[in-house]
PDB file of N, CA and C in Angstrom:
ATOM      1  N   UNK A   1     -69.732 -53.262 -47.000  1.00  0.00           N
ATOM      2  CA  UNK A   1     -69.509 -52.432 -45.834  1.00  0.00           C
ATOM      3  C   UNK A   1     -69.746 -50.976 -46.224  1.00  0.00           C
ATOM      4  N   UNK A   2     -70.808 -50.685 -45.283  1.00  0.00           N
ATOM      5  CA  UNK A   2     -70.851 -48.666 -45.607  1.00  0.00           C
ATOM      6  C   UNK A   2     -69.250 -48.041 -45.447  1.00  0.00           C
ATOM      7  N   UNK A   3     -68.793 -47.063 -46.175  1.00  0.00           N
ATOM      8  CA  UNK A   3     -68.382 -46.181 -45.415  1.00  0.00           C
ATOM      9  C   UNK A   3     -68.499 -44.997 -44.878  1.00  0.00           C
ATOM     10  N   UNK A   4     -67.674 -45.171 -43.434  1.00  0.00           N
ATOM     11  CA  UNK A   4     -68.228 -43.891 -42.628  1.00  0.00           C
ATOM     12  C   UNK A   4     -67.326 -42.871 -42.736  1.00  0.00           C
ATOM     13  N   UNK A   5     -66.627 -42.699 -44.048  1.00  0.00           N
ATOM     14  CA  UNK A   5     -65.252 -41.302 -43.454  1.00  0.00           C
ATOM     15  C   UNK A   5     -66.800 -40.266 -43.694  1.00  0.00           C
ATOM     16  N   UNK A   6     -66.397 -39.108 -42.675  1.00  0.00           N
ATOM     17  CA  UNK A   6     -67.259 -38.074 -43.137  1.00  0.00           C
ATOM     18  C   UNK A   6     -67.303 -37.425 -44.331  1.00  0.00           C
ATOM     19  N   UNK A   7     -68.163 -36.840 -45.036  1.00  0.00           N
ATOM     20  CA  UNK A   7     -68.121 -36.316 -46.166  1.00  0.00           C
ATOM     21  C   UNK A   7     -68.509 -34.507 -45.344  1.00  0.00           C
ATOM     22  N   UNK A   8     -67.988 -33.581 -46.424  1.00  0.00           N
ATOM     23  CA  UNK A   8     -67.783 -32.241 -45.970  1.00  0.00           C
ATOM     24  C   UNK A   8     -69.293 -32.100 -46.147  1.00  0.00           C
ATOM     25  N   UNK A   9     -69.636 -31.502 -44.951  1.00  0.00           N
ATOM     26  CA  UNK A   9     -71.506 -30.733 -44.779  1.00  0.00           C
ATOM     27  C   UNK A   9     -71.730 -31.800 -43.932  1.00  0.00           C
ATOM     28  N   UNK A  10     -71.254 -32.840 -43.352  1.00  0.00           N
ATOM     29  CA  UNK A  10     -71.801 -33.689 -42.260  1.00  0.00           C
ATOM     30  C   UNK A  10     -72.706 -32.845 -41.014  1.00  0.00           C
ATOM     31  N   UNK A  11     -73.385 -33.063 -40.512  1.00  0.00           N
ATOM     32  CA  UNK A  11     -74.524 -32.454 -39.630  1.00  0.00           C
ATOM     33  C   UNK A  11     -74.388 -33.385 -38.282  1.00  0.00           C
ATOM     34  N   UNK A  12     -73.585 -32.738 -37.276  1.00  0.00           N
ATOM     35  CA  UNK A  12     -73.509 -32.912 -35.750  1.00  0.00           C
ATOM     36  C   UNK A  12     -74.403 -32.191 -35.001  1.00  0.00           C
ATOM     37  N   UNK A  13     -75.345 -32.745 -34.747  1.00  0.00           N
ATOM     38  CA  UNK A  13     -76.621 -32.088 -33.464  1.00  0.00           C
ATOM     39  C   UNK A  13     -76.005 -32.320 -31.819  1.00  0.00           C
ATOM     40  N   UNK A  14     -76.198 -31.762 -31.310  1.00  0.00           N
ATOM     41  CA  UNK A  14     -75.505 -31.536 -30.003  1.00  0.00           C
ATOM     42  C   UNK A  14     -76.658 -30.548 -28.751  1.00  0.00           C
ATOM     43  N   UNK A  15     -76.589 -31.242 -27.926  1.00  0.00           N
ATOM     44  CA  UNK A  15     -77.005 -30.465 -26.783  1.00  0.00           C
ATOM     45  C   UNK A  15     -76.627 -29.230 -26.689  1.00  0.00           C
ATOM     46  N   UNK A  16     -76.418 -28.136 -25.641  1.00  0.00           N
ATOM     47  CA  UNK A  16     -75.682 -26.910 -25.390  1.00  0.00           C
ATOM     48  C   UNK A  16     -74.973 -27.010 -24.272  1.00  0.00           C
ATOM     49  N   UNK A  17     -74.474 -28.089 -23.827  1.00  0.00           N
ATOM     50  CA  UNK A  17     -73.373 -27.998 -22.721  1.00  0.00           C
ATOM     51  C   UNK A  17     -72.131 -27.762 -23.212  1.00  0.00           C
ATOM     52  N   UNK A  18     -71.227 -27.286 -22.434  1.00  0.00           N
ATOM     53  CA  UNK A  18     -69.898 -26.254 -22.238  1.00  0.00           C
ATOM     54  C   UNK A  18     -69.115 -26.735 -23.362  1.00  0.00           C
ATOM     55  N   UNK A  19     -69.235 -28.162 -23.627  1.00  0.00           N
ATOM     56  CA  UNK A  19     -68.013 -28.906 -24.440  1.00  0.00           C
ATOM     57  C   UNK A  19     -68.575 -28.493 -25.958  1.00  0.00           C
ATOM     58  N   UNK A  20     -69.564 -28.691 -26.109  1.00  0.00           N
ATOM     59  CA  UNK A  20     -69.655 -28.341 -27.418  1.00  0.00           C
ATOM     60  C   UNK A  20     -69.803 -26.490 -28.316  1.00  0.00           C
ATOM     61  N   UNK A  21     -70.117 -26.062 -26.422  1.00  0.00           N
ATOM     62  CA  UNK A  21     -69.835 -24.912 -27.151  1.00  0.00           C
ATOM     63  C   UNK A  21     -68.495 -23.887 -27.280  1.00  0.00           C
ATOM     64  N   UNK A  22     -67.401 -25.009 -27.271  1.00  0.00           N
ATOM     65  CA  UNK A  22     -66.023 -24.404 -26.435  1.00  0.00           C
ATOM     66  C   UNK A  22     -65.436 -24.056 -28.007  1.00  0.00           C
ATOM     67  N   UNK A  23     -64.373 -23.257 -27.957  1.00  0.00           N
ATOM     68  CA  UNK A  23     -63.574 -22.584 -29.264  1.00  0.00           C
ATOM     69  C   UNK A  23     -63.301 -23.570 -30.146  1.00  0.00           C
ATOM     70  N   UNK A  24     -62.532 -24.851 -29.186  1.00  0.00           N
ATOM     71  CA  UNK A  24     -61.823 -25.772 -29.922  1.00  0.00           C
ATOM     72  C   UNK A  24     -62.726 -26.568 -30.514  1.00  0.00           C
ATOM     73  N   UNK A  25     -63.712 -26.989 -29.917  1.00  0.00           N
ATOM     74  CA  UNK A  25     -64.631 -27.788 -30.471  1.00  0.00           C
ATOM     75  C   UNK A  25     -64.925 -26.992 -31.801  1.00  0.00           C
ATOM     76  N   UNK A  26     -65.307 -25.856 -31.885  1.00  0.00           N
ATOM     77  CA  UNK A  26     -65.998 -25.306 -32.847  1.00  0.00           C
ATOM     78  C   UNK A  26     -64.908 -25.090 -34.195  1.00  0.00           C
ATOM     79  N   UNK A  27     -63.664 -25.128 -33.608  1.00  0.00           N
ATOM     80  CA  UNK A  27     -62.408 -25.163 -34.344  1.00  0.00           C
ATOM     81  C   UNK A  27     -62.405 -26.276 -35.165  1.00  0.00           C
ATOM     82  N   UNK A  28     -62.402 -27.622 -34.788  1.00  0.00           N
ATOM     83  CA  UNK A  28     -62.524 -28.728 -35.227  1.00  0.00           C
ATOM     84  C   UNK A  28     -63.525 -28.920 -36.152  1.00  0.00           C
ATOM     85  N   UNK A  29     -64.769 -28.747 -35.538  1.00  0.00           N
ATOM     86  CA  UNK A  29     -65.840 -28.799 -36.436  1.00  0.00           C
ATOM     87  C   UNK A  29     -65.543 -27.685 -38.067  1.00  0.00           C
ATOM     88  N   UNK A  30     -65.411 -26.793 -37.916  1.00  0.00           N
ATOM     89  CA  UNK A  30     -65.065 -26.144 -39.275  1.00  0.00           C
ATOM     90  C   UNK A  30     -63.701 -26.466 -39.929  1.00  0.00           C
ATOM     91  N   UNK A  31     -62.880 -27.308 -39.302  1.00  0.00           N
ATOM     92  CA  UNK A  31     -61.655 -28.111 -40.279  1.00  0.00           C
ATOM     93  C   UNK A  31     -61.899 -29.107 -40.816  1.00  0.00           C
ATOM     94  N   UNK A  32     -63.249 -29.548 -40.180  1.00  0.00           N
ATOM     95  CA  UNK A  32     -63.499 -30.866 -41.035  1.00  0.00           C
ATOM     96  C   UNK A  32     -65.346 -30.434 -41.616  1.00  0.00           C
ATOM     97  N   UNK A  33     -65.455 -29.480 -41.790  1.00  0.00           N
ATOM     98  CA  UNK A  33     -66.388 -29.069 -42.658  1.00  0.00           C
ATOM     99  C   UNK A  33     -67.886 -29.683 -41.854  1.00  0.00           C
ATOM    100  N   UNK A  34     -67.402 -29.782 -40.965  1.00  0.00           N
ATOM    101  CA  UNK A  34     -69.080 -30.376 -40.149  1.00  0.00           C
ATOM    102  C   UNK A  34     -69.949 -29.701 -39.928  1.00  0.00           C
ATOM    103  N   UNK A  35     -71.266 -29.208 -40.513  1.00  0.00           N
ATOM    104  CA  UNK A  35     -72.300 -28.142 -39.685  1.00  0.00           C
ATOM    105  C   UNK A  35     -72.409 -28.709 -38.325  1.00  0.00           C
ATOM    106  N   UNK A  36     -72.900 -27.716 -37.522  1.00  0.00           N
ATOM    107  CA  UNK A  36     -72.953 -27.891 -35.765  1.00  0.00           C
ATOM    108  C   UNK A  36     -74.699 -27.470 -35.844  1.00  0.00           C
ATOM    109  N   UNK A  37     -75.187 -28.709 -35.049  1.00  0.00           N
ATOM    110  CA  UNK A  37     -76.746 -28.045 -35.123  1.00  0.00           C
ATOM    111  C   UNK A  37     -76.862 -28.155 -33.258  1.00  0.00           C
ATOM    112  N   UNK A  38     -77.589 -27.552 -32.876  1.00  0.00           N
ATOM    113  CA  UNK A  38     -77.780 -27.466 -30.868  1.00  0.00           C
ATOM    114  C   UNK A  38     -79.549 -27.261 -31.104  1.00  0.00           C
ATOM    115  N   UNK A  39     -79.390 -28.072 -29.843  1.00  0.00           N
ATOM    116  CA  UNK A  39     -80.887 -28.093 -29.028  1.00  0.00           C
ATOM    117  C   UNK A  39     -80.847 -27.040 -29.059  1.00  0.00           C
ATOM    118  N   UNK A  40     -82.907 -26.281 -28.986  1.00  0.00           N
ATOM    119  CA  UNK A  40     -82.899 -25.254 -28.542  1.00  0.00           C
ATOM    120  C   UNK A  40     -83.250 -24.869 -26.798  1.00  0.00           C
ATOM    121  N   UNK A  41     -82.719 -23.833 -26.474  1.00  0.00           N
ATOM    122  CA  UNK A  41     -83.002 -23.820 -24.959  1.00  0.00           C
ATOM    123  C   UNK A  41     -83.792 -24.287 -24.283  1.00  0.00           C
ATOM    124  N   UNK A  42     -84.269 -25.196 -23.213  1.00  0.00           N
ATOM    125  CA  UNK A  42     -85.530 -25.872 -22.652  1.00  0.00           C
ATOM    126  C   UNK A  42     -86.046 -26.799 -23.187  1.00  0.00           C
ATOM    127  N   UNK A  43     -85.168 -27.463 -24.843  1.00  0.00           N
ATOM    128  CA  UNK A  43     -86.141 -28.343 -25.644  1.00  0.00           C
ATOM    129  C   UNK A  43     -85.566 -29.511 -25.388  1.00  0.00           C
ATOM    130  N   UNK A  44     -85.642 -30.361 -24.101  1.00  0.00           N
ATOM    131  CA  UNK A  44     -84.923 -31.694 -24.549  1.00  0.00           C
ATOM    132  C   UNK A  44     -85.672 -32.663 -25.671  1.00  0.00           C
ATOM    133  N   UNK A  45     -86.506 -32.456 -26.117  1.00  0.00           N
ATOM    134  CA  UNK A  45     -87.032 -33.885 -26.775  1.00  0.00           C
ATOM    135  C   UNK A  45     -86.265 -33.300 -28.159  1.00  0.00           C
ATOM    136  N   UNK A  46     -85.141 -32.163 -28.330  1.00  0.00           N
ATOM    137  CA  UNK A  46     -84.591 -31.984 -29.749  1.00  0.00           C
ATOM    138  C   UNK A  46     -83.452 -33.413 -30.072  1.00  0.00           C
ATOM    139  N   UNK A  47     -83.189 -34.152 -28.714  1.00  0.00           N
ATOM    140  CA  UNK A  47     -82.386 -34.886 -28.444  1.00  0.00           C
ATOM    141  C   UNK A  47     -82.976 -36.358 -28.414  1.00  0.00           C
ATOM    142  N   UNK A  48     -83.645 -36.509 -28.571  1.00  0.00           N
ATOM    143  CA  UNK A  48     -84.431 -37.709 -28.097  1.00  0.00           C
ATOM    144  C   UNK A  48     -83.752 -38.960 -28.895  1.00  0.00           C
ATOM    145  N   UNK A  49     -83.112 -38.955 -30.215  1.00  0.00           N
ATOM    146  CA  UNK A  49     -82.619 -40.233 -30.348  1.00  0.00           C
ATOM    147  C   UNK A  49     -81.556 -40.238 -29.864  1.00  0.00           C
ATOM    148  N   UNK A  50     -80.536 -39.598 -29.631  1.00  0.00           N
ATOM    149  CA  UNK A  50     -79.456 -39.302 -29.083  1.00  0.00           C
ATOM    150  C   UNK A  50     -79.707 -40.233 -27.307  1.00  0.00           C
ATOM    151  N   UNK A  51     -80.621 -39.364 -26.388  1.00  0.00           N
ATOM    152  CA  UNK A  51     -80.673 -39.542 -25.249  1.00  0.00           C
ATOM    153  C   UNK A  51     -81.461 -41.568 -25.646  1.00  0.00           C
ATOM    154  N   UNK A  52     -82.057 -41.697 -26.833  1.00  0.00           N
ATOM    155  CA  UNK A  52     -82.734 -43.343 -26.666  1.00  0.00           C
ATOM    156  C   UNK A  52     -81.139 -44.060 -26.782  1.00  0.00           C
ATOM    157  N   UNK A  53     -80.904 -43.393 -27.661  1.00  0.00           N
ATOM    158  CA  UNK A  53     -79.435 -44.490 -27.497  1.00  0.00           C
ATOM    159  C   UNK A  53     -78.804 -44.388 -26.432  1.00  0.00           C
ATOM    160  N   UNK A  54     -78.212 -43.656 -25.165  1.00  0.00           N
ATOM    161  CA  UNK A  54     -77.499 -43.697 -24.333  1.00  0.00           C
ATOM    162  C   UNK A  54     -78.413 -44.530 -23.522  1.00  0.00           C
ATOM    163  N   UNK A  55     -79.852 -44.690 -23.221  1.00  0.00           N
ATOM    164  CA  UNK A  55     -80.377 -45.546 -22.751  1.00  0.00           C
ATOM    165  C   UNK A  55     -80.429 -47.041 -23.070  1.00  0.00           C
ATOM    166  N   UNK A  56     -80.154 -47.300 -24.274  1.00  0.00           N
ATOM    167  CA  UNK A  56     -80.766 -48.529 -24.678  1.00  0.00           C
ATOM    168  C   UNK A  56     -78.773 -48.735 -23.707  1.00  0.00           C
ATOM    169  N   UNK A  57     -77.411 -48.332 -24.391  1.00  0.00           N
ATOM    170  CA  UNK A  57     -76.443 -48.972 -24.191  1.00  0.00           C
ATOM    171  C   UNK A  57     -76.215 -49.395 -22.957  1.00  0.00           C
ATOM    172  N   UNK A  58     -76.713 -47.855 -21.675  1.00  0.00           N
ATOM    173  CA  UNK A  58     -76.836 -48.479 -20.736  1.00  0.00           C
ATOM    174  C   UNK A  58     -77.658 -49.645 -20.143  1.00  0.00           C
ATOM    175  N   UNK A  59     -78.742 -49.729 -20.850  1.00  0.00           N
ATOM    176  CA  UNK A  59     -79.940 -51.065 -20.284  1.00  0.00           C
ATOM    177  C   UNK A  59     -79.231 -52.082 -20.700  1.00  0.00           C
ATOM    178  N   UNK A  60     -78.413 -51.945 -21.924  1.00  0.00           N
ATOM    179  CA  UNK A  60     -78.101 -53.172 -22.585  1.00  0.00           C
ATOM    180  C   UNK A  60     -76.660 -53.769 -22.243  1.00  0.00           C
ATOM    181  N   UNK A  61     -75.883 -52.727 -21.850  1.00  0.00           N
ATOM    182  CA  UNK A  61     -74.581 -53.172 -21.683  1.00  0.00           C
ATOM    183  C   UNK A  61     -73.802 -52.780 -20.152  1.00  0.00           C
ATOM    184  N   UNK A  62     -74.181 -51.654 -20.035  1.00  0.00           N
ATOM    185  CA  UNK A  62     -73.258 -50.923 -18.796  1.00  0.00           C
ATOM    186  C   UNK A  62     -74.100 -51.345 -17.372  1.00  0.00           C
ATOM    187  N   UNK A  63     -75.382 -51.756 -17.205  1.00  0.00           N
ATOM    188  CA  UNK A  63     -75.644 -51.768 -15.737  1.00  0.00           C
ATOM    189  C   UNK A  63     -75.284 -53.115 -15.880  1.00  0.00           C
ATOM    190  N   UNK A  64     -75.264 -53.849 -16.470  1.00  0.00           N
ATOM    191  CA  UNK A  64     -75.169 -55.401 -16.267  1.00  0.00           C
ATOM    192  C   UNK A  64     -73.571 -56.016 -16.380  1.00  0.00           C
ATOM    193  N   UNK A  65     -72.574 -55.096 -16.128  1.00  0.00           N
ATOM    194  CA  UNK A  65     -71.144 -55.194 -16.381  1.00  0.00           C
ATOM    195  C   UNK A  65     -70.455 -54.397 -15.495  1.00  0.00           C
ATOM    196  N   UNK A  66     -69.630 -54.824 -14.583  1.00  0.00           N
ATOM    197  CA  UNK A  66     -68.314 -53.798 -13.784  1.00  0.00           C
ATOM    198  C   UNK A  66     -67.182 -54.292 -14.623  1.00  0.00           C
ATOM    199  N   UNK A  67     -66.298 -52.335 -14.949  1.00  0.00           N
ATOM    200  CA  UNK A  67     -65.188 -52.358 -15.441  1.00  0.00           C
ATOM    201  C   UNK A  67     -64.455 -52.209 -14.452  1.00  0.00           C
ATOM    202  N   UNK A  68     -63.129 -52.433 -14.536  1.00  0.00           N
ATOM    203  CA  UNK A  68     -61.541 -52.302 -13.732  1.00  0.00           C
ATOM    204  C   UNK A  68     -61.004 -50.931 -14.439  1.00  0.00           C
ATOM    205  N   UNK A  69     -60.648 -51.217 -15.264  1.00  0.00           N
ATOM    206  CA  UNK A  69     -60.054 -49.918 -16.377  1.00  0.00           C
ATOM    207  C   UNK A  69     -60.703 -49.172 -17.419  1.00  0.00           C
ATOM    208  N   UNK A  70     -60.703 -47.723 -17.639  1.00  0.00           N
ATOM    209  CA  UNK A  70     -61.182 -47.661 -18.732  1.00  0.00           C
ATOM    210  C   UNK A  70     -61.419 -47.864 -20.373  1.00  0.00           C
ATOM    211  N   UNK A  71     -59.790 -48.218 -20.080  1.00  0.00           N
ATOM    212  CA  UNK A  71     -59.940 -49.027 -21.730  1.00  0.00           C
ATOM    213  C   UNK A  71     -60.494 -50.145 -21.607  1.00  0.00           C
ATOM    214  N   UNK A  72     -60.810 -51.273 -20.630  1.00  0.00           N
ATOM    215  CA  UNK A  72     -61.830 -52.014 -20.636  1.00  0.00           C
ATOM    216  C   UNK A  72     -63.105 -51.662 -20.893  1.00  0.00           C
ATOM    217  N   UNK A  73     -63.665 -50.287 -20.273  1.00  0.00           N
ATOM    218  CA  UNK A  73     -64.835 -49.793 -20.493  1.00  0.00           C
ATOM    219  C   UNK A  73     -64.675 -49.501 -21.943  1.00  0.00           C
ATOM    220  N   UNK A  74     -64.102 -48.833 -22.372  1.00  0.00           N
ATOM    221  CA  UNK A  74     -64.013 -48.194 -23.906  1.00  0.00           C
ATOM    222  C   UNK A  74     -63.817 -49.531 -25.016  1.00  0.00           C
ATOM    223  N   UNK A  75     -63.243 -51.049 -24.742  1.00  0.00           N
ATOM    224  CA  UNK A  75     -63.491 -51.685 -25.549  1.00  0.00           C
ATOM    225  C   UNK A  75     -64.457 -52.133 -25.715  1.00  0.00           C
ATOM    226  N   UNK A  76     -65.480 -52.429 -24.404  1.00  0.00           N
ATOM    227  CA  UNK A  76     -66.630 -53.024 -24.269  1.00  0.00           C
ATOM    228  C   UNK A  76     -67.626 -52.026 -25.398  1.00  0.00           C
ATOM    229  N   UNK A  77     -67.605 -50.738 -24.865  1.00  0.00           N
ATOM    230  CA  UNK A  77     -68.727 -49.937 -25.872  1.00  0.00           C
ATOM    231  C   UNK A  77     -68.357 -49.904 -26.965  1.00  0.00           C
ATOM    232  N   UNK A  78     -67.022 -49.435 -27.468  1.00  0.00           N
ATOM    233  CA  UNK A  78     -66.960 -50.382 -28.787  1.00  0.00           C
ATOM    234  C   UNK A  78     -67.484 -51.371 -29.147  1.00  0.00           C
ATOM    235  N   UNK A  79     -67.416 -52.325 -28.970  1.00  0.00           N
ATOM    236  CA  UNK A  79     -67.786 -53.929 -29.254  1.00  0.00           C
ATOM    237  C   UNK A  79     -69.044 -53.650 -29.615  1.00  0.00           C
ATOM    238  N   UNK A  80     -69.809 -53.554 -28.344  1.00  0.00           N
ATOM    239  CA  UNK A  80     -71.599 -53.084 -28.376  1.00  0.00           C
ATOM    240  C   UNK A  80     -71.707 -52.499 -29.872  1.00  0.00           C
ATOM    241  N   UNK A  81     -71.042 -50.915 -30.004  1.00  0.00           N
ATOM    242  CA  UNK A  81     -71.868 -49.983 -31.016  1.00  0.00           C
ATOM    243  C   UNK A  81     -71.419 -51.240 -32.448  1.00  0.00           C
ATOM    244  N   UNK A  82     -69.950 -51.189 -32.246  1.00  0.00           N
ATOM    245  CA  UNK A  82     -69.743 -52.124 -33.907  1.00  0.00           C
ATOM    246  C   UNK A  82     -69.952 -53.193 -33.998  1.00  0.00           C
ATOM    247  N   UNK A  83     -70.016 -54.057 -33.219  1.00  0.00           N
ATOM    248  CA  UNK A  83     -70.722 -55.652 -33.665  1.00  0.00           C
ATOM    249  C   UNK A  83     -71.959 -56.235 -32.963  1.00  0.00           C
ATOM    250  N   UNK A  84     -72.800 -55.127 -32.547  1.00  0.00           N
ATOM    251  CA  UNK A  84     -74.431 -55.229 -31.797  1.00  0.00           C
ATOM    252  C   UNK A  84     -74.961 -54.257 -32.170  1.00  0.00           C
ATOM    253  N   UNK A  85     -74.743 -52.701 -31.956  1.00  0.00           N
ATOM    254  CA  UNK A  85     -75.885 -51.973 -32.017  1.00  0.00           C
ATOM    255  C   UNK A  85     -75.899 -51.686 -33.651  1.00  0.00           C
ATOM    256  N   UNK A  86     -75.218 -51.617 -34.833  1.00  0.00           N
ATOM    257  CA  UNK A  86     -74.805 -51.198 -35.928  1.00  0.00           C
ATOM    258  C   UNK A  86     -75.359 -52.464 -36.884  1.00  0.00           C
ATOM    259  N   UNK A  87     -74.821 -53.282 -36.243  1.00  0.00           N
ATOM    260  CA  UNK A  87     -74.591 -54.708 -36.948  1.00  0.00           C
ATOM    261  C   UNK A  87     -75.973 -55.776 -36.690  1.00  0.00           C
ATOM    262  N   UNK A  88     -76.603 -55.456 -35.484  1.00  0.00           N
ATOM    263  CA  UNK A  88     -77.456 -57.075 -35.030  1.00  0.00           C
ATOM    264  C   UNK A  88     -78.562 -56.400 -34.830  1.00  0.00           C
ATOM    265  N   UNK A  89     -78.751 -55.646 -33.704  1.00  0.00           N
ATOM    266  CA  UNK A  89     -79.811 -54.577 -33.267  1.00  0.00           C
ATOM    267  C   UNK A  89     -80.694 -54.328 -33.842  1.00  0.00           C
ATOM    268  N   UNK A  90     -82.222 -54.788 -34.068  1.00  0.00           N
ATOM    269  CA  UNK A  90     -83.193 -54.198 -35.344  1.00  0.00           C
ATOM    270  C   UNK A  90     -83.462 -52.618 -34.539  1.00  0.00           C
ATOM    271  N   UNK A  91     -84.087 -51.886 -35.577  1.00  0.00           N
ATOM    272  CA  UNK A  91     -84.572 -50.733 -35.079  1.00  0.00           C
ATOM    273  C   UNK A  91     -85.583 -50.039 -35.586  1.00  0.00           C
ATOM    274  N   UNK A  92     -86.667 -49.985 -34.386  1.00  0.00           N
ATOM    275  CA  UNK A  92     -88.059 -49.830 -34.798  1.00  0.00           C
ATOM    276  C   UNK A  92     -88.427 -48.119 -35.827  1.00  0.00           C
ATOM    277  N   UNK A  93     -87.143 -47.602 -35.586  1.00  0.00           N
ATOM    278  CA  UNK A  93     -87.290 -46.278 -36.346  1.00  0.00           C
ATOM    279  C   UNK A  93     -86.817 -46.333 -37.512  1.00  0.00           C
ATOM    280  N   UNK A  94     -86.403 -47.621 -37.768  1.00  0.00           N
ATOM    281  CA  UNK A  94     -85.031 -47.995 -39.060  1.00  0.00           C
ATOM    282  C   UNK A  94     -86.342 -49.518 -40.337  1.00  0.00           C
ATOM    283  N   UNK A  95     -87.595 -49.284 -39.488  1.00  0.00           N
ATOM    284  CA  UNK A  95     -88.412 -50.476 -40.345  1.00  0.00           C
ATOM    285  C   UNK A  95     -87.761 -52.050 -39.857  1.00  0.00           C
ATOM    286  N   UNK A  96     -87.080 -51.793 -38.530  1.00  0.00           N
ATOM    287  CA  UNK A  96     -87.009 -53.194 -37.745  1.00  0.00           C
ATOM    288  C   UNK A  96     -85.622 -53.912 -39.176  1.00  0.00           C
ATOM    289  N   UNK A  97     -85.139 -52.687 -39.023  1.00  0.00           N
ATOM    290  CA  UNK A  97     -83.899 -53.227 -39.633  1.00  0.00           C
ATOM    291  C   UNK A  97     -82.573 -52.402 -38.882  1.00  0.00           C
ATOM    292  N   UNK A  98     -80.809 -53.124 -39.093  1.00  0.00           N
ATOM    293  CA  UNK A  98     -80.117 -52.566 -38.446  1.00  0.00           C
ATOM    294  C   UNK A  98     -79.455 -51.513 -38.932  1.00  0.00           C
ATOM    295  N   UNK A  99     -78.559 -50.378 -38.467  1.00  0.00           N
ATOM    296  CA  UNK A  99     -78.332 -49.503 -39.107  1.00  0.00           C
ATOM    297  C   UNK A  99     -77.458 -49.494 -40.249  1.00  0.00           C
ATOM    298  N   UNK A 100     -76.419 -50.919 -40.592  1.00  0.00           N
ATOM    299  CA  UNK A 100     -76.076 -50.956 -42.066  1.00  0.00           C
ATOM    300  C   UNK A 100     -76.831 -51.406 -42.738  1.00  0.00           C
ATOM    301  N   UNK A 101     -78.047 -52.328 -42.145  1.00  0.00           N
ATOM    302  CA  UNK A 101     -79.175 -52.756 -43.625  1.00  0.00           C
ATOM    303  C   UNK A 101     -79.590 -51.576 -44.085  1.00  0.00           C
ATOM    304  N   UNK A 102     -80.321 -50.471 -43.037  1.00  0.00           N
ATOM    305  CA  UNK A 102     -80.508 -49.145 -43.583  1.00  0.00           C
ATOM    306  C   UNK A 102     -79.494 -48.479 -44.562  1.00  0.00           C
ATOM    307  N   UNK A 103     -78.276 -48.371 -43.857  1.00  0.00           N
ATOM    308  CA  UNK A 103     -77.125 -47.643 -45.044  1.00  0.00           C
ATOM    309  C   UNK A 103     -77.371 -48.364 -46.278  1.00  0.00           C
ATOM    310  N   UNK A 104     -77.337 -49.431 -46.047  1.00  0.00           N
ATOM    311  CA  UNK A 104     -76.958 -50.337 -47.594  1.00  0.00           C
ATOM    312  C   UNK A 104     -77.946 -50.142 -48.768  1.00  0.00           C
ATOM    313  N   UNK A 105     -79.413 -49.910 -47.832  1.00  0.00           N
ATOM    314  CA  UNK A 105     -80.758 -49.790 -48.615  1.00  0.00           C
ATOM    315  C   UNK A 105     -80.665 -48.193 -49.044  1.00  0.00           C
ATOM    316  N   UNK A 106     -79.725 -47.412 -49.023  1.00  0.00           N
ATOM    317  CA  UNK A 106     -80.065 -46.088 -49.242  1.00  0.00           C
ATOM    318  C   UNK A 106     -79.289 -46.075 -50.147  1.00  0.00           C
TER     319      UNK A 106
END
């Protein structure tokens, strides 16, 4: 099993909407030693794996499912990222492997 605790210099890329550019956020990020990297203005494709993954989860999980509650919603995407998208999922940017065969191979 990889592990994921962060290590200090971790690199968070982020859009430029309000949340990430708020005090606290930025507070957080320097207690846990995270560089903060942001799109640049007008550039969405700085985002592009970011925005492929919110697509694939929705194609793959959320239009084809109604929740009641949100911790129903929040276990379901759990489930997805840790025992499908991490775990089963090949990935054509990863050499059609999943993202712990990648960790493991590094």
């Amino acid at each position: 099993m990889v592990d994921r605790s962060p290590s200090p210099g971790l690199l968070l890329h982020t859009d430029r909407g309000t949340e990430f550019r708020a005090l606290k956020m930025r507070d957080m990020l320097t207690r846990h030693q995270v560089r903060h990297s942001m799109s640049r203005p007008g550039y969405c494709t700085d985002n592009a794996g970011v925005e492929w993954f919110f697509k694939s989860l929705k194609g793959e999980l959320l239009h084809a499912t109604s929740y009641i509650t949100l911790r129903q919603l929040r276990r379901h995407i759990k489930d997805y990222i840790e025992r499908f998208y991490n775990t089963q999922r090949l990935h054509s940017s990863l050499g059609y492997r999943t993202p712990l065969e990648f960790e493991g191979a590094n």
